[in-house]
Protein backbone atom coordinates (compact mmCIF):
# COMPACT_ATOMS: atom_id res chain seq x y z
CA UNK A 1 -0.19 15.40 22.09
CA UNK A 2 0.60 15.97 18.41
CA UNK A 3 -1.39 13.41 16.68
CA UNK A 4 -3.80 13.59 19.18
CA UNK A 5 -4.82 17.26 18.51
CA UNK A 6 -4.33 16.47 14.57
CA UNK A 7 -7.00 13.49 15.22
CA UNK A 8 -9.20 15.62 16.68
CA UNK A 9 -9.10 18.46 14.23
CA UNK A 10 -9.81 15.87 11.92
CA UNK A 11 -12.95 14.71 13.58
CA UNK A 12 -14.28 18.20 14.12
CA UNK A 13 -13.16 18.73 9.83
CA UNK A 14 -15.35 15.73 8.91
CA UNK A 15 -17.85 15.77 6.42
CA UNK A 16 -21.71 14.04 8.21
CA UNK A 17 -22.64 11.63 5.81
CA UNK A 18 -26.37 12.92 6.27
CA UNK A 19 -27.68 9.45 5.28
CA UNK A 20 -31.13 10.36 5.75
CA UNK A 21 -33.60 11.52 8.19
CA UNK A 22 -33.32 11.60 11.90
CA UNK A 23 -35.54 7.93 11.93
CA UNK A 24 -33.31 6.50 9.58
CA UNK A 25 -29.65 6.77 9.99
CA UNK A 26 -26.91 4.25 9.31
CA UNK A 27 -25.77 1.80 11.89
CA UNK A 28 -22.29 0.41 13.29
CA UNK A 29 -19.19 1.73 12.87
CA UNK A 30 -17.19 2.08 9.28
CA UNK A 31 -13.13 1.11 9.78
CA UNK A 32 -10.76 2.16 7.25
CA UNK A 33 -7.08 3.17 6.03
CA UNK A 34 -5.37 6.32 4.73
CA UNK A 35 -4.54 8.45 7.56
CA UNK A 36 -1.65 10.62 7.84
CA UNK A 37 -0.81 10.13 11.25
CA UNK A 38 -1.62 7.38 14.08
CA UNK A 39 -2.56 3.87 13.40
CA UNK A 40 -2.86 1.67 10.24
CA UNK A 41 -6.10 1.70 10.62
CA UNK A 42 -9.06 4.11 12.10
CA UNK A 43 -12.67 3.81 12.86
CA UNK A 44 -15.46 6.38 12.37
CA UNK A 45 -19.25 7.02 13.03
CA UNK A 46 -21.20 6.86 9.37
CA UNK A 47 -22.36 10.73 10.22
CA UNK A 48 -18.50 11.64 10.36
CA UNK A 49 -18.16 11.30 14.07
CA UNK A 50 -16.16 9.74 16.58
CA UNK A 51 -12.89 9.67 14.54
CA UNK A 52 -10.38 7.22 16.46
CA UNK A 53 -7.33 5.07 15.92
CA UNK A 54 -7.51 1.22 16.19
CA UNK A 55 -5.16 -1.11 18.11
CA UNK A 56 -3.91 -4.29 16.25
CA UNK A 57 -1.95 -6.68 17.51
CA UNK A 58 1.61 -7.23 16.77
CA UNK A 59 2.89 -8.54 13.55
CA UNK A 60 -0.67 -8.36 12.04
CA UNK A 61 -1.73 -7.34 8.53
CA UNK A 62 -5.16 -7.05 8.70
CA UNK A 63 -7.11 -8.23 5.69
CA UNK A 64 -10.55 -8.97 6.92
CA UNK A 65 -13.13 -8.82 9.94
CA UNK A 66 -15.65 -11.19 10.76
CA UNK A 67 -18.90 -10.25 10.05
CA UNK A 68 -19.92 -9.57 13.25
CA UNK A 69 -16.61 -7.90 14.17
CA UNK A 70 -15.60 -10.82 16.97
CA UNK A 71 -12.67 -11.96 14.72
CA UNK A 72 -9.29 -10.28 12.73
CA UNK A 73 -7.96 -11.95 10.11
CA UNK A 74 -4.36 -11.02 9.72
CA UNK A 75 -1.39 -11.39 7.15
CA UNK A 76 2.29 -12.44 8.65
CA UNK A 77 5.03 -10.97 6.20
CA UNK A 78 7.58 -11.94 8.89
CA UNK A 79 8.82 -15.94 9.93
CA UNK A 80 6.56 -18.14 9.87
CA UNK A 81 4.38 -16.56 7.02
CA UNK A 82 0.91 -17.06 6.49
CA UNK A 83 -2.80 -16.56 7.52
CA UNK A 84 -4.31 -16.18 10.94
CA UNK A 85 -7.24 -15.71 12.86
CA UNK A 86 -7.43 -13.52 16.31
CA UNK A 87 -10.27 -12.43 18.59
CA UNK A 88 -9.75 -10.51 21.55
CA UNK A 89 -10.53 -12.00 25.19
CA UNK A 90 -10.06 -8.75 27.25
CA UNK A 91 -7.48 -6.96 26.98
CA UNK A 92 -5.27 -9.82 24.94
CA UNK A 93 -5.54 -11.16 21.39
CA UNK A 94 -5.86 -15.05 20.93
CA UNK A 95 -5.06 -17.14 17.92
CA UNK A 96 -8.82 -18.90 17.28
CA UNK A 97 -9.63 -21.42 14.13
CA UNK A 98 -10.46 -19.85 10.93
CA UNK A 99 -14.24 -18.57 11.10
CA UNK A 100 -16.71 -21.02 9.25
CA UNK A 101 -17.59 -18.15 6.85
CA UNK A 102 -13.85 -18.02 5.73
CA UNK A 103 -13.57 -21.96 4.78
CA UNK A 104 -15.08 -22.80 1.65
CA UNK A 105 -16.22 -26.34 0.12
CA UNK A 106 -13.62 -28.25 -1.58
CA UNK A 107 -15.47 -27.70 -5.03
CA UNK A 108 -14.90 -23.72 -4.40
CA UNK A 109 -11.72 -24.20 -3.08
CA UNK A 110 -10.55 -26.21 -6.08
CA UNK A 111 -11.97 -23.42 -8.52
CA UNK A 112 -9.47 -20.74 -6.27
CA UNK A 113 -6.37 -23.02 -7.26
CA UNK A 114 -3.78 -22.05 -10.31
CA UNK A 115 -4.71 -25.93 -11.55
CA UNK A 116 -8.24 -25.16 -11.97
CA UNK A 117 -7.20 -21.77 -14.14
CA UNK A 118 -8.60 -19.49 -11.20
CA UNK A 119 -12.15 -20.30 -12.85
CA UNK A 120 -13.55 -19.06 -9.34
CA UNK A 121 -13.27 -15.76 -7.18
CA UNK A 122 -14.38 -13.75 -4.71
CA UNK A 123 -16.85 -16.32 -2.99
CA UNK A 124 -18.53 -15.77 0.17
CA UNK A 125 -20.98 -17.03 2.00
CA UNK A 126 -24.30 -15.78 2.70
CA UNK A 127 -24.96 -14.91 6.78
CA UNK A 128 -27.43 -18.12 7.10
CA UNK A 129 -24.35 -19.80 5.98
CA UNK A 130 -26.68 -22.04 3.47
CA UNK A 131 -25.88 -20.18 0.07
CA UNK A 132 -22.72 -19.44 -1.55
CA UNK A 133 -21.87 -16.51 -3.90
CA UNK A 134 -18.43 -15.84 -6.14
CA UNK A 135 -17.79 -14.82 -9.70
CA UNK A 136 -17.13 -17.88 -12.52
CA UNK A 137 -14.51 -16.55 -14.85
CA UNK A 138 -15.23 -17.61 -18.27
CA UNK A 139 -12.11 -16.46 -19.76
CA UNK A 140 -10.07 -17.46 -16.75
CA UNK A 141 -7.02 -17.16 -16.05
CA UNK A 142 -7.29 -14.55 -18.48
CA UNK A 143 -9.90 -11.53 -18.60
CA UNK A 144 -9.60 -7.90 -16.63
CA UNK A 145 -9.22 -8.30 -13.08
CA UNK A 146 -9.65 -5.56 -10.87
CA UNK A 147 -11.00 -6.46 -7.41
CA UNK A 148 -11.68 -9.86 -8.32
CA UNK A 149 -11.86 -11.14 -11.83
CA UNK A 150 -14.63 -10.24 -13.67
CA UNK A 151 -17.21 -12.81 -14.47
CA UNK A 152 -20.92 -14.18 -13.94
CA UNK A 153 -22.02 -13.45 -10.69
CA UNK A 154 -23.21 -17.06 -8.97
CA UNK A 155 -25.40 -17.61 -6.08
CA UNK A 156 -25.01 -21.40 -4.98
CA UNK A 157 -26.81 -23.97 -2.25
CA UNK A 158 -24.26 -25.05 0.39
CA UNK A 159 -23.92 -28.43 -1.08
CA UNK A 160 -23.34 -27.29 -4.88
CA UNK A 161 -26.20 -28.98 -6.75
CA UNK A 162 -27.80 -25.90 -7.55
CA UNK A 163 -26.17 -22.85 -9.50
CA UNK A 164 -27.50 -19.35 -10.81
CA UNK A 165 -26.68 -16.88 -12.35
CA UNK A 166 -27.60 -13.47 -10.98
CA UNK A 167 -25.80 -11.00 -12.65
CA UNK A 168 -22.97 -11.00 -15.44
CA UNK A 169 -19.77 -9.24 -15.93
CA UNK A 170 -19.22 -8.44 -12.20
CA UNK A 171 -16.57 -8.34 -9.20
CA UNK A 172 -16.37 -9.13 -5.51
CA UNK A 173 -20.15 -10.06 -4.60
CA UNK A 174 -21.20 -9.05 -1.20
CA UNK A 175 -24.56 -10.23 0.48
CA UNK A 176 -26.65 -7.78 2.13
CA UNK A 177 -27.09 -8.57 6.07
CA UNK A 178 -30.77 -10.25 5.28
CA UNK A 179 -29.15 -12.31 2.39
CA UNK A 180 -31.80 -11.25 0.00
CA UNK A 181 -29.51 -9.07 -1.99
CA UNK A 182 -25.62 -8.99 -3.05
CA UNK A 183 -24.00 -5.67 -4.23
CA UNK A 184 -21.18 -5.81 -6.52
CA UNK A 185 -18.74 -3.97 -8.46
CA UNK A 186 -18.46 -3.67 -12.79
CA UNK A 187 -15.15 -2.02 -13.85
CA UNK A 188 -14.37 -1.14 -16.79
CA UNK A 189 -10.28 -1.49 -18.09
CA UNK A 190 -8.91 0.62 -21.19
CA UNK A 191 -6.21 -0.85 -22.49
CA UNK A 192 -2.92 1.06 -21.38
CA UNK A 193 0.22 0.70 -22.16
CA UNK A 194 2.15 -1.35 -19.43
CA UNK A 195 4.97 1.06 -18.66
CA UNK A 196 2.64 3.87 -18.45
CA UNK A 197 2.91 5.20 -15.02
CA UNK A 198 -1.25 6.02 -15.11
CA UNK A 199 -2.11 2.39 -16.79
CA UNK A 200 -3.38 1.42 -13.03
CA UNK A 201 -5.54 4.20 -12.65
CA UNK A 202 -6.99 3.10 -16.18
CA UNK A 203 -10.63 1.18 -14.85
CA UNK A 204 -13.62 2.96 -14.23
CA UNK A 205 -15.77 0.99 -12.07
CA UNK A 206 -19.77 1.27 -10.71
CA UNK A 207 -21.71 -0.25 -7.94
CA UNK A 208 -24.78 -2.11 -8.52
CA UNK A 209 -27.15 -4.61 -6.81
CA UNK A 210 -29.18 -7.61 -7.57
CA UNK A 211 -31.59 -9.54 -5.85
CA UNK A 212 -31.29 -13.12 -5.30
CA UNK A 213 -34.55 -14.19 -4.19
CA UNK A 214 -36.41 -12.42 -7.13
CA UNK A 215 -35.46 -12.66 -11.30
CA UNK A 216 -34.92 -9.08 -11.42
CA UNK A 217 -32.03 -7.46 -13.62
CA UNK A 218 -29.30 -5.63 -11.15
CA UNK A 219 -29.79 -1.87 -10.66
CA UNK A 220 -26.83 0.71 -10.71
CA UNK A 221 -26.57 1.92 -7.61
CA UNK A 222 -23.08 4.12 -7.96
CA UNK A 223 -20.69 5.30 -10.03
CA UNK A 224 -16.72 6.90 -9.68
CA UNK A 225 -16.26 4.12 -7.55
CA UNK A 226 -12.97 3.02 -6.07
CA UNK A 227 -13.55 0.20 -3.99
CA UNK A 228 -15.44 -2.81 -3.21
CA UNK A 229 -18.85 -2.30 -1.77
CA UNK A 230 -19.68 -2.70 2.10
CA UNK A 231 -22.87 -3.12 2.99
CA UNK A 232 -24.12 -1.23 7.23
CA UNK A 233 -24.77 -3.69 9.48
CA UNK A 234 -28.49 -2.78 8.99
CA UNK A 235 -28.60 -3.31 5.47
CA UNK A 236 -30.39 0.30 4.49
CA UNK A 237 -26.85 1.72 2.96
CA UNK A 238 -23.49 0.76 1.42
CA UNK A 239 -20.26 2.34 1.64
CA UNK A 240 -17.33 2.26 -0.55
CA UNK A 241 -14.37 4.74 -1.87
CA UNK A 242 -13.96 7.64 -4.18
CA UNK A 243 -10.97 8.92 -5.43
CA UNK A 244 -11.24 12.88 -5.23
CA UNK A 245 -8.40 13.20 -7.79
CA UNK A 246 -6.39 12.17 -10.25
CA UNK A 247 -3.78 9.73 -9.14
CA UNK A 248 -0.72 11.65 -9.70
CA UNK A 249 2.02 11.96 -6.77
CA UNK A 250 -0.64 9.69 -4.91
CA UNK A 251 -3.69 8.80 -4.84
CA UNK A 252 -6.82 10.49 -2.93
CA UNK A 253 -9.70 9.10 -1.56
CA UNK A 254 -12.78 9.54 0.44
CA UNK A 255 -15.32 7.25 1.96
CA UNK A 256 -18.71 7.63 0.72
CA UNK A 257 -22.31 6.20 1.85
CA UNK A 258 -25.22 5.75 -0.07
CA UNK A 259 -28.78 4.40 0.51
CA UNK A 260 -29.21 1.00 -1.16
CA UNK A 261 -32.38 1.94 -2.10
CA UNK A 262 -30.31 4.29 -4.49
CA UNK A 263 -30.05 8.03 -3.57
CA UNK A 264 -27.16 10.33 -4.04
CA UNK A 265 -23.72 9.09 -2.40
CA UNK A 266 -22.72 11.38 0.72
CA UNK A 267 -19.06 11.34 2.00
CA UNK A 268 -17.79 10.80 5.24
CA UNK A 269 -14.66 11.79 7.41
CA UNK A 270 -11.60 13.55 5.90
CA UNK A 271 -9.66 12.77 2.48
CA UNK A 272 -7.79 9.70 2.47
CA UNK A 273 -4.26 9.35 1.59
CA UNK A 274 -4.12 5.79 -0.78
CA UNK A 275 -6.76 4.04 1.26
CA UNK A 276 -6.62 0.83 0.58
CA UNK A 277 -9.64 -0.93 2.77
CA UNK A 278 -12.88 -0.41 4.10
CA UNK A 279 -15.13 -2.38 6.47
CA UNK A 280 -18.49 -1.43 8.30
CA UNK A 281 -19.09 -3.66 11.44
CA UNK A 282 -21.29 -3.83 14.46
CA UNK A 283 -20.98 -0.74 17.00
CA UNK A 284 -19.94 -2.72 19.50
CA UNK A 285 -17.49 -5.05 17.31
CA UNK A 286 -15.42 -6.83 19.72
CA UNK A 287 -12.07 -6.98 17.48
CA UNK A 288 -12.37 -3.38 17.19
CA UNK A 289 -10.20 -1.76 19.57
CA UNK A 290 -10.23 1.76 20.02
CA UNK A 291 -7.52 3.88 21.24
CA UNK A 292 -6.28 7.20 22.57
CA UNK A 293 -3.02 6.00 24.07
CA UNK A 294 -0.80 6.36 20.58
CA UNK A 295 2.63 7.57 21.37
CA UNK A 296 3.76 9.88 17.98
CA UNK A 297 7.08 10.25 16.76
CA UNK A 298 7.84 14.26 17.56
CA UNK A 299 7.22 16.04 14.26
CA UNK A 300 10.09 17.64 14.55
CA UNK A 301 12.19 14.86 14.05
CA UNK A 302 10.22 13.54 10.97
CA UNK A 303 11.46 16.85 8.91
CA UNK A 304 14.84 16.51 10.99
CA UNK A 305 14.48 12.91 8.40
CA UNK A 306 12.99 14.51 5.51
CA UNK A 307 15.99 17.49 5.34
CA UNK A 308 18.25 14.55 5.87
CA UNK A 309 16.93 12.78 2.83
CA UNK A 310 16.28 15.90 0.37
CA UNK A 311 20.23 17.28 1.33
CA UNK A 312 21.33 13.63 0.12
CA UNK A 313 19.98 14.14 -3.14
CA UNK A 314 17.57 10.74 -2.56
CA UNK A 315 16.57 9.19 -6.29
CA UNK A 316 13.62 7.10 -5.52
CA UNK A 317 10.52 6.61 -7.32
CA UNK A 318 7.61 9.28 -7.17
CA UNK A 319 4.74 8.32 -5.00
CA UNK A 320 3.72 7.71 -1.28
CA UNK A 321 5.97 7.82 1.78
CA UNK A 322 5.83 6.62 5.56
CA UNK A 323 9.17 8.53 7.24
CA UNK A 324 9.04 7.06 10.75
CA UNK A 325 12.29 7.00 13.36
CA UNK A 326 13.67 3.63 14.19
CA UNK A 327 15.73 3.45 17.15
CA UNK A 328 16.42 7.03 16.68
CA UNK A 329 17.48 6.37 13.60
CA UNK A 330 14.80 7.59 10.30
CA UNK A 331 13.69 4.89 8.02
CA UNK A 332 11.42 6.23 4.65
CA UNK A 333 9.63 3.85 2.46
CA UNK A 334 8.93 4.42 -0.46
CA UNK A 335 5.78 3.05 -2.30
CA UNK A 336 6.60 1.27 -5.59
CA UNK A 337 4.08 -1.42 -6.02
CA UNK A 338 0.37 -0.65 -7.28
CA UNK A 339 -1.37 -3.65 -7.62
CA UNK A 340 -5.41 -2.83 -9.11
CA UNK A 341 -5.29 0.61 -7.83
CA UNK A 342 -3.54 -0.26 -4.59
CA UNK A 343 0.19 0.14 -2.84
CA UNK A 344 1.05 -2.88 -1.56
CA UNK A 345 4.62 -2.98 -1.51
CA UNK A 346 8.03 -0.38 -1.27
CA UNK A 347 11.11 0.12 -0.52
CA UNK A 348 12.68 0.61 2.70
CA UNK A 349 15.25 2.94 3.30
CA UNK A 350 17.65 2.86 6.30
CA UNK A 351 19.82 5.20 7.86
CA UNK A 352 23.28 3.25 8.29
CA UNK A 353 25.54 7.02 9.24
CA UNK A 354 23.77 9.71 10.66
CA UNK A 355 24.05 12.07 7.31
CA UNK A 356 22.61 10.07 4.62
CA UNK A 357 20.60 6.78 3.69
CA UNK A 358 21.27 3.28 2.36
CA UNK A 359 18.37 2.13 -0.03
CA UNK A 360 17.96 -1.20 -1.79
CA UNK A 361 18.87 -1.69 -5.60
CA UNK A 362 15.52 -0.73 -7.60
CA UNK A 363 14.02 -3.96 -7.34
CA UNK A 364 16.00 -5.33 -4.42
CA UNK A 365 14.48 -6.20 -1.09
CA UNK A 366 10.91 -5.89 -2.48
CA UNK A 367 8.33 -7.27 0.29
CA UNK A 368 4.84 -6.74 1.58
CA UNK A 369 5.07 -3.87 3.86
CA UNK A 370 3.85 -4.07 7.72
CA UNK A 371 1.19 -1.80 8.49
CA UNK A 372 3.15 0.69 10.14
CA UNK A 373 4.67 1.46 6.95
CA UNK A 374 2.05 1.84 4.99
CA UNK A 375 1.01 5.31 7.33
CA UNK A 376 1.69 7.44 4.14
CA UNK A 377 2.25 10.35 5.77
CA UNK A 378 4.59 11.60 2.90
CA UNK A 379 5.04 11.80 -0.78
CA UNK A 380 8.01 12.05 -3.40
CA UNK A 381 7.86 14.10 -6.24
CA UNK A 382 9.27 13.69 -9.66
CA UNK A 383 12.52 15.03 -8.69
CA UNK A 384 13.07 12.92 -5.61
CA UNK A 385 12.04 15.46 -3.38
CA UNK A 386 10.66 14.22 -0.19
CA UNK A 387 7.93 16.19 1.65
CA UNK A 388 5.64 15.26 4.78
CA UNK A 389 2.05 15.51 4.50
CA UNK A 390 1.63 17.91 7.64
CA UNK A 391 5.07 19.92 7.98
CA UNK A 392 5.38 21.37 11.50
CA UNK A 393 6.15 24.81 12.09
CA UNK A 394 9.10 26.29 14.20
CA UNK A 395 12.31 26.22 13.81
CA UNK A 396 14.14 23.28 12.25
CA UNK A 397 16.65 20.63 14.26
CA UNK A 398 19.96 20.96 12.96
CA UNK A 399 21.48 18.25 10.31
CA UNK A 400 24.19 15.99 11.30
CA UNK A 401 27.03 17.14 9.67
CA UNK A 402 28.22 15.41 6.26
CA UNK A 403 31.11 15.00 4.40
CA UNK A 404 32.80 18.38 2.42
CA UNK A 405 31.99 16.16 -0.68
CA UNK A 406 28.45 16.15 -2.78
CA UNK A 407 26.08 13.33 -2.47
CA UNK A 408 23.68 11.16 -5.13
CA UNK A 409 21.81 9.01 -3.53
CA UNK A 410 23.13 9.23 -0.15
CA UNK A 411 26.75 8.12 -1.71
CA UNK A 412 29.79 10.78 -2.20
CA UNK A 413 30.22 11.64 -5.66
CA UNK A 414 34.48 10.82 -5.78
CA UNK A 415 35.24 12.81 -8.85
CA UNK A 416 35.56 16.45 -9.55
CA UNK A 417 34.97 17.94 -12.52
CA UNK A 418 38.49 17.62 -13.53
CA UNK A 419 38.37 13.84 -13.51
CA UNK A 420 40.86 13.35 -10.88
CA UNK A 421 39.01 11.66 -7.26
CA UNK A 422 38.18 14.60 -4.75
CA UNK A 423 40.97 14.56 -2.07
CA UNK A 424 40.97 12.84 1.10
CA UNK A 425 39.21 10.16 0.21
CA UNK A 426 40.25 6.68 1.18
CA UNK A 427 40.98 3.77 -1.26
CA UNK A 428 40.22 0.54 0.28
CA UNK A 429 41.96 -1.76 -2.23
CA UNK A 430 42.30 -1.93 -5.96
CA UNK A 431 40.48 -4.93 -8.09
CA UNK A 432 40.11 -5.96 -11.41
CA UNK A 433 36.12 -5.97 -12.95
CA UNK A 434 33.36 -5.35 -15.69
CA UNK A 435 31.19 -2.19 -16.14
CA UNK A 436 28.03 -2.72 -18.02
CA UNK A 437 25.64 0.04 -18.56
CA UNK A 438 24.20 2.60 -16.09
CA UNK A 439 24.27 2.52 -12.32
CA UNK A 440 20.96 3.70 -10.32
CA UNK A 441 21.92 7.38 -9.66
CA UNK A 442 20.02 9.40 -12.21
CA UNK A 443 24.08 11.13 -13.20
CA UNK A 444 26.00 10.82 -16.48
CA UNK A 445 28.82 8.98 -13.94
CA UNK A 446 26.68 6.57 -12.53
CA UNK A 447 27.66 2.47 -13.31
CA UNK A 448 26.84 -0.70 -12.48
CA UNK A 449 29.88 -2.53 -11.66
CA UNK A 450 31.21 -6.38 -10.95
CA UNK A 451 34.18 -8.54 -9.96
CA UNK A 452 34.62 -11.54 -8.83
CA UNK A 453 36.63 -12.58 -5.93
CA UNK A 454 37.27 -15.59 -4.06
CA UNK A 455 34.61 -17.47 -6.41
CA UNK A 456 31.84 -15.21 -5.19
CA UNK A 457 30.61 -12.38 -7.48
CA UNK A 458 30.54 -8.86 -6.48
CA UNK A 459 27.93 -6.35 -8.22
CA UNK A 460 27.70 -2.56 -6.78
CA UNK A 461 25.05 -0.37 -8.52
CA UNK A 462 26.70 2.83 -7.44
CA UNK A 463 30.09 3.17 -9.09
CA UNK A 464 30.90 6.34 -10.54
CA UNK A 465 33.70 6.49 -13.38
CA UNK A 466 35.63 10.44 -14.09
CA UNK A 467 33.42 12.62 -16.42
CA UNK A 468 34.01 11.58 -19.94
CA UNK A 469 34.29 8.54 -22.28
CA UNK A 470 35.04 5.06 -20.23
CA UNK A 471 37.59 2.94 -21.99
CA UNK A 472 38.91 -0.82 -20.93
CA UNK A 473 41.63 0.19 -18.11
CA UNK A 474 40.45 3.21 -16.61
CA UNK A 475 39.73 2.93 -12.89
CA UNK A 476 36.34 3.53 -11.47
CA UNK A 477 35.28 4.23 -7.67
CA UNK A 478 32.97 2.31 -5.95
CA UNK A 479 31.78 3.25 -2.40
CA UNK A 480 32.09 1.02 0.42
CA UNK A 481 28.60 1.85 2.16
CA UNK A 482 26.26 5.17 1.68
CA UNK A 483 27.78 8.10 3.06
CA UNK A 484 31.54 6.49 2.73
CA UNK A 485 34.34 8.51 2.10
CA UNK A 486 36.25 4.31 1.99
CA UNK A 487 36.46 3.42 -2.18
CA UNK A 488 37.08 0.36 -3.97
CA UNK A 489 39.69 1.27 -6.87
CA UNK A 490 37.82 -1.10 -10.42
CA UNK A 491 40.12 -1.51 -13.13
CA UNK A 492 38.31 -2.07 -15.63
CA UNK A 493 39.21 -5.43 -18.00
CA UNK A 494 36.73 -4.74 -20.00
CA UNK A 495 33.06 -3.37 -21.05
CA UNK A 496 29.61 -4.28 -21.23
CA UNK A 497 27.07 -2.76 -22.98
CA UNK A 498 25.57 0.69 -22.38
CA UNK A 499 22.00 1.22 -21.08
């Protein structure tokens, strides 16, 4: 009933696109990311109405319709990986052959491989199916990339004896539905310094249009841009993202329509939290399922998660969330990867003990997320704070009880200020092993710790050493598991060098 009622508060909240006059309004349906609660992905009317979640099938990443809407194309980040088509034949999916318009000629196809130096990207074909259009890279592999890599913009015949150029310095080509015209995207990079946490938000990137059946020069037809263009299944307007902010915590965005005839862009539906894609299909697209029956996690147990994590004194990176109960059990993931303006990948965090979580090493068990965790229905702050996107009101479920010792991390800190270990805890065994540099926990005490036993080698980036200077054999404490009050006692034989 929760998400239900937040869905349709949402769909009363949206913003008509008002793309025109009562004789002219935009066709089909647009289907998108970014939602806080529900589904990966949602579907909505192009005058803001009709605002409902999609049903995908299991195990599916979706990274592309058809262009009538009849087939998914989906991503597998689980065994066996890959790419697969699936239509749906009533109520089931089916596994069907790649779509004609997503197989390309072997000369194309050789252009996408690392051998050729990616000298092509972004083709596609044109809806007769008799013209081909991607970027050449002349600098490639080299040269910004940002949806695609930038290059001349090529319409081809189907059997490659004939090439032209159409436009220059542009991204991800799309043909209008009549395959007169292509829209496509010109971003513009400043050079940032890598480590800067902003350097991804650094391109500034237009719309424009060309036509491919006349020698006309291409015509701006956007600006603020943050996404490829889509063009309605009519052809009269395109739609494409706009971030309404800064990217700071995360990043907002809203869908926006605009004639391609060139008028002002209008938006459409509620903000976005980092929507990532954007597709406008058919009305009646058959792989577009809608659906009413989601069953929400109670919002009450999300903060039940979120107090869990802030009273642990989490240390993860700042940016987008999904908190989402497991087996009764919370999991939060934790965006880390933007890849050309996009999260694609986090970190997963588990709770082993009911009072705290166990989180990868930085860096550690870095994948492609499943769709259901990249709901970002949350956000971290620069202290680690964790905070969902719609907080319920009431009165709070109480927190599992925790240890009478402090926590970093989700691990007990083992040493008081005195330097002696906090009493009652346990000491598993004692070892012999090398400290070198920092451990993960933002604390003075933190270490990262190794020994070897039994020929394997043992590394824990959660050791914590008594306040003060660390000298070759002092013992260190390193926790059996998150939450543990169980310690490995680390002589130390010697040291490494400080972060």
């Amino acid at each position: 009933m929760f998400v239900r009622s937040a869905v349709a508060l949402l769909a009363v909240a949206a913003v008509a696109a008002g793309c025109g006059t009562r004789t002219e309004r935009a066709s089909g349906i647009l289907v998108f990311d970014g939602l806080a609660t529900g589904s990966y992905l949602h579907a909505i009317r192009p005058d803001g109405r009709g605002l409902e979640p999609l049903r995908l099938p299991k195990t599916c990443s979706p990274s592309d319709f058809s262009r009538d809407g009849r087939v998914l194309r989906c991503d597998e980040w689980t065994d066996p990986w890959g790419t697969y088509a699936v239509t749906r034949r009533g109520q089931a999916w089916r596994r069907v052959p790649l779509p004609r318009e997503w197989r390309y000629p072997p000369r194309v196809a050789k252009g996408l491989d690392y051998e050729a130096d990616f000298a092509i990207d972004a083709p596609e074909w044109a809806p007769a199916g008799d013209r081909i259009a991607f970027i050449r890279r002349p600098d490639a592999p080299y040269g910004d990339i940002w949806y695609s890599g930038t290059g001349n913009v090529v319409v081809a015949d189907r059997e490659g004896k004939s090439e032209r150029v159409v436009a220059r310095r542009g991204e991800v080509p799309t043909w209008s539905p009549d395959g007169t015209r292509l829209a496509f995207a010109r971003c513009r990079v400043t050079k940032a310094d890598p480590t800067d946490e902003d350097a991804e938000a650094s391109a500034r990137c237009s719309i424009w249009t060309v036509s491919v059946t006349k020698p006309k020069s291409a015509e701006r037809l956007a600006d603020d841009v943050s996404s490829p263009p889509v063009w309605s299944p009519d052809g009269n307007f395109v739609a494409f993202l706009r971030a309404t902010r800064h990217c700071a915590v995360v990043c907002k965005r809203r869908i926006f329509v605009v004639r391609a005839s060139g008028r002002d862009p209008r938006p459409v539906g509620p903000t976005l939290t980092e929507a990532s894609q954007l597709f406008w299909l058919p009305q009646s697209a058959p792989a577009v399922v809608l659906t009413r029956e989601t069953t929400p996690e109670a919002a009450l147990g999300l903060q039940r998660c979120v107090d869990i994590w802030n009273r642990a004194r989490m240390q993860w990176p700042t940016g987008a969330a999904n908190v989402r109960l497991v087996k009764d059990r919370c999991q939060v993931t934790v965006a880390e990867i933007r890849d050309h303006g996009f999260l694609s990948a986090g970190f997963p965090c588990w709770q082993p003990v009911p009072l705290c979580y166990q989180c990868p090493s930085h860096g550690g068990a870095l994948h492609t997320l499943d769709p259901v965790q990249r709901v970002w229905n949350a956000e971290v702050d620069k202290t680690g704070k964790l905070t969902l996107a719609r907080a319920p009101r009431g009165p709070r479920l109480p927190l599992p009880t925790r240890p009478p010792y402090p926590l970093l991390n989700g691990y007990v800190l083992p040493f008081g200020t005195d330097g002696r270990p906090r009493p009652g805890l346990i000491f598993a065994r004692t070892l012999t092993g090398t400290c070198v540099g920092r451990g993960y926990g933002r604390h003075p005490d933190s270490l990262r710790c190794g020994w070897t036993k039994r020929g394997f080698t043992y590394v824990d980036d959660s050791c914590f050493k008594a306040p003060g200077r660390l000298r070759v054999g002092d013992v260190v404490l390193c926790p059996e598991g998150a939450g543990s009050t169980s310690f490995i006692r680390l002589k130390l034989s010697k040291l490494g060098p400080s972060d």
